[in-house]
N, C-alpha and C. Protein backbone atom coordinates (compact mmCIF):
# COMPACT_ATOMS: atom_id res chain seq x y z
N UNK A 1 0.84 -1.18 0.00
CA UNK A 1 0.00 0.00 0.00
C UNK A 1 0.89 1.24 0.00
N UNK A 2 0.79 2.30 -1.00
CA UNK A 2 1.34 3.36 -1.07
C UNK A 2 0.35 4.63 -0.57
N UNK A 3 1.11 5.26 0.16
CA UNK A 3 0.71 6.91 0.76
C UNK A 3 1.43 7.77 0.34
N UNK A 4 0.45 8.49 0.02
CA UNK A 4 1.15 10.04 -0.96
C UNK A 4 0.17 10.89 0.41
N UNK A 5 1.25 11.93 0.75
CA UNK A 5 0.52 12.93 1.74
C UNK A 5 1.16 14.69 1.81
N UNK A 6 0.24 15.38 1.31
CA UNK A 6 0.19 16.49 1.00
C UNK A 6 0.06 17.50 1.99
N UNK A 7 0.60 18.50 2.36
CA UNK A 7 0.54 19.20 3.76
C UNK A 7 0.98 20.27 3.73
N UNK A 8 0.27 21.68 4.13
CA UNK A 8 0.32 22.83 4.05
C UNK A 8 0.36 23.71 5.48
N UNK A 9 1.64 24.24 5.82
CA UNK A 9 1.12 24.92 7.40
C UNK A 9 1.30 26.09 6.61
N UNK A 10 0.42 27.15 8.06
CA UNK A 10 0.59 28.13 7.31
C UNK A 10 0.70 28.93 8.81
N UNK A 11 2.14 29.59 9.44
CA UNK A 11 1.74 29.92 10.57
C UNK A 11 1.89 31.38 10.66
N UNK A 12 0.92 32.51 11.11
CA UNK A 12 0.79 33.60 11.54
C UNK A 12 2.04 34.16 12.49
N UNK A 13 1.56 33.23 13.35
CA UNK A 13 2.30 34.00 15.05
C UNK A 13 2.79 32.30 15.49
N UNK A 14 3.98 32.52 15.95
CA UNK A 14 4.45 31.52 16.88
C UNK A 14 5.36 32.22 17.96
N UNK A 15 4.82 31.94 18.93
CA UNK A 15 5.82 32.39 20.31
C UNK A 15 6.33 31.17 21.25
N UNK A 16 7.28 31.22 21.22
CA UNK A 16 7.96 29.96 22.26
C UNK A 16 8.05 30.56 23.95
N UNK A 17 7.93 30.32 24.36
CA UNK A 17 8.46 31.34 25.84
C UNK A 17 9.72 30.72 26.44
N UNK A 18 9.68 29.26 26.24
CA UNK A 18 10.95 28.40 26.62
C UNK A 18 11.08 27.09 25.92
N UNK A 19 13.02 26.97 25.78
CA UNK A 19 13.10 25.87 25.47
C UNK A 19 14.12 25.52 26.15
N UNK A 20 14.48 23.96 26.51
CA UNK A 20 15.19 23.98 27.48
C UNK A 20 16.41 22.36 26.78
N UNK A 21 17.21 21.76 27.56
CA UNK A 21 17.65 20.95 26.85
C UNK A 21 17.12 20.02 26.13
N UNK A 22 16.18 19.62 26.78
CA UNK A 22 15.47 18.62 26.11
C UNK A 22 14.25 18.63 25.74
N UNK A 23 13.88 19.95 25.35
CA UNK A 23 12.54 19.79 24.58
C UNK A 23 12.63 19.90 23.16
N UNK A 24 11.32 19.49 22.41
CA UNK A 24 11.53 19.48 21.16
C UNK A 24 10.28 19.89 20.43
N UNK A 25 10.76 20.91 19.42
CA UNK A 25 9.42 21.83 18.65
C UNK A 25 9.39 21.05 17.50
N UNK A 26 8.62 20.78 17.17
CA UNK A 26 7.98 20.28 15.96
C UNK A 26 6.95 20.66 15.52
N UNK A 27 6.82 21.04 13.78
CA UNK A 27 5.68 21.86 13.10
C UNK A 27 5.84 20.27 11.98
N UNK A 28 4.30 20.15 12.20
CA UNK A 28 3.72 18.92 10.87
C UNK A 28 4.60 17.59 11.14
N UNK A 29 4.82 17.08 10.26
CA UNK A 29 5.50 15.58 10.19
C UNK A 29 6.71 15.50 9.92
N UNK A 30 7.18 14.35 10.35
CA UNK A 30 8.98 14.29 10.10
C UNK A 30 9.22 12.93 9.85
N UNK A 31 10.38 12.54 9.34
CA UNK A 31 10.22 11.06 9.28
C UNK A 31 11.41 10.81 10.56
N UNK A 32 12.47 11.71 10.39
CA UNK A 32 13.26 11.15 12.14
C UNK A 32 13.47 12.46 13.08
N UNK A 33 13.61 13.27 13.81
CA UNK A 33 14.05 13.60 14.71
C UNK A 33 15.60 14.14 15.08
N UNK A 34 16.44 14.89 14.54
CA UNK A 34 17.87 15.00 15.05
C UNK A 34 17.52 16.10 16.14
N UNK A 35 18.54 15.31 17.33
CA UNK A 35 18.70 15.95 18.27
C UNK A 35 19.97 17.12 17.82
N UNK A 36 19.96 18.33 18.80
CA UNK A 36 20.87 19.20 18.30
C UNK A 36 20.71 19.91 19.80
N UNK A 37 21.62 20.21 20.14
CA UNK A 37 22.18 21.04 21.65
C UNK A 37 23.21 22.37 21.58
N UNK A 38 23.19 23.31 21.79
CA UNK A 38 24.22 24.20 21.68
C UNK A 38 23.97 25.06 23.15
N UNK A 39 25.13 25.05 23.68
CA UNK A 39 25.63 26.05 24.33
C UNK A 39 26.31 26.90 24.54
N UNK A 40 25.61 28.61 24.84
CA UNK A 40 26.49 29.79 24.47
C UNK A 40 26.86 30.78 25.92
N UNK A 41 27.64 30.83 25.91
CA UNK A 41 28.12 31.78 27.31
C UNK A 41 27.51 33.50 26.54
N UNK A 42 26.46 33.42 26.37
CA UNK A 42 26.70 34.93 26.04
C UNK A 42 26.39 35.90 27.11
N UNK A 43 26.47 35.45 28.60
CA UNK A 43 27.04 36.32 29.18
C UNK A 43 28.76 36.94 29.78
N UNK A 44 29.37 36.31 29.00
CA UNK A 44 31.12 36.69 28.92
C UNK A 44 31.36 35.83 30.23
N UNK A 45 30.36 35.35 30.74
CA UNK A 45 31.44 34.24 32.46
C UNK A 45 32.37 33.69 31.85
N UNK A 46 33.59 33.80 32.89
CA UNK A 46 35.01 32.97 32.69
C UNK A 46 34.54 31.67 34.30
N UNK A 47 33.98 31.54 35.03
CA UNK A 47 33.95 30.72 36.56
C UNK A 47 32.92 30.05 35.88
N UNK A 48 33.15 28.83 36.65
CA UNK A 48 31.74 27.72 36.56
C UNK A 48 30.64 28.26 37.67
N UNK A 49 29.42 28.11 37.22
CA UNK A 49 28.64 28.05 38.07
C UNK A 49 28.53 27.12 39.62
N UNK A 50 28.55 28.02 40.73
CA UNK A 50 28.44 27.09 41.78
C UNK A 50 27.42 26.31 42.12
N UNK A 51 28.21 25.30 42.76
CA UNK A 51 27.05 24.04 43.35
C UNK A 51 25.63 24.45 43.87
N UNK A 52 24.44 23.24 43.36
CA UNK A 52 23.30 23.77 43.98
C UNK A 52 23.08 22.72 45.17
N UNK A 53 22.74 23.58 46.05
CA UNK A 53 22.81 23.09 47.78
C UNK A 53 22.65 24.41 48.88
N UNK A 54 21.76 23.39 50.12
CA UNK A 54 21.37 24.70 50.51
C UNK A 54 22.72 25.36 51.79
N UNK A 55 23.06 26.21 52.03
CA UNK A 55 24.08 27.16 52.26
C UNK A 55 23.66 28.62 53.03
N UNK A 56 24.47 28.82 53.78
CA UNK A 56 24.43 29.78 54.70
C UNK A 56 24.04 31.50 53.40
N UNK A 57 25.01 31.12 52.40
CA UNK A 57 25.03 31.83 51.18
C UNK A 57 24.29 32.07 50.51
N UNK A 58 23.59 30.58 50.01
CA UNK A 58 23.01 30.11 48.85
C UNK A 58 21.51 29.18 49.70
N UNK A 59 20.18 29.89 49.93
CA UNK A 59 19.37 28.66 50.71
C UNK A 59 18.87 28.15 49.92
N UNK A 60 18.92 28.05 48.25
CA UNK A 60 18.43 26.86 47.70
C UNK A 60 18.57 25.97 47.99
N UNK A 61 17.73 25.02 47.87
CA UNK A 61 17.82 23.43 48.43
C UNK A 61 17.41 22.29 47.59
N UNK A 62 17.45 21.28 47.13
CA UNK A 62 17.08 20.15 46.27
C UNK A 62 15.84 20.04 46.49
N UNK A 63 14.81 19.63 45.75
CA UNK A 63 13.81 18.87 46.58
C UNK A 63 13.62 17.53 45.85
N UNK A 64 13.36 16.68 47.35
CA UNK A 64 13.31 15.32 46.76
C UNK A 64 12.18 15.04 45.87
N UNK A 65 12.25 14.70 44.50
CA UNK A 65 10.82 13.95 44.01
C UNK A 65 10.61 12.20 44.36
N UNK A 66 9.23 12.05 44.00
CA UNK A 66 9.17 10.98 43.87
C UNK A 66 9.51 9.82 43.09
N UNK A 67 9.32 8.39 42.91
CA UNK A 67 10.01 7.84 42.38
C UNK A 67 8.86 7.83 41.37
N UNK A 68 9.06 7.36 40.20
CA UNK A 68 7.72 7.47 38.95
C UNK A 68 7.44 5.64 39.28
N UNK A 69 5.49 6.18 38.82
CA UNK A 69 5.20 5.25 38.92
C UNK A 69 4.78 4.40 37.74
């Protein structure tokens, strides 16, 4: 059996508000998926970001999740 499939978007407005490492936008059909990652210092930091933990400094704290069910 052969499929022939014809498909037209037509988009006005698209607003993303976030994307994060692992999400993925997709408009219409695809046959695979490439993942693609880039990271940019474009705020000029030369230091790694410090540890997250909670601190006299820093009171962020982890929170435990649950285990999936």
């Amino acid at each position: 059996m052969n499929w022939c499939i014809h498909q037209t978007i037509m988009i006005q407005h698209l607003k993303v508000s976030s994307v994060s490492n692992s999400s993925v936008l997709q408009i219409g059909t695809a046959g695979s998926i490439r993942s693609l990652s880039n990271l940019y210092n474009t705020g000029g930091y030369v230091e790694p970001t410090p540890e997250l933990g909670a601190s006299p400094t820093n009171p962020v704290s982890l929170v435990p999740l649950p285990a999936p069910t």
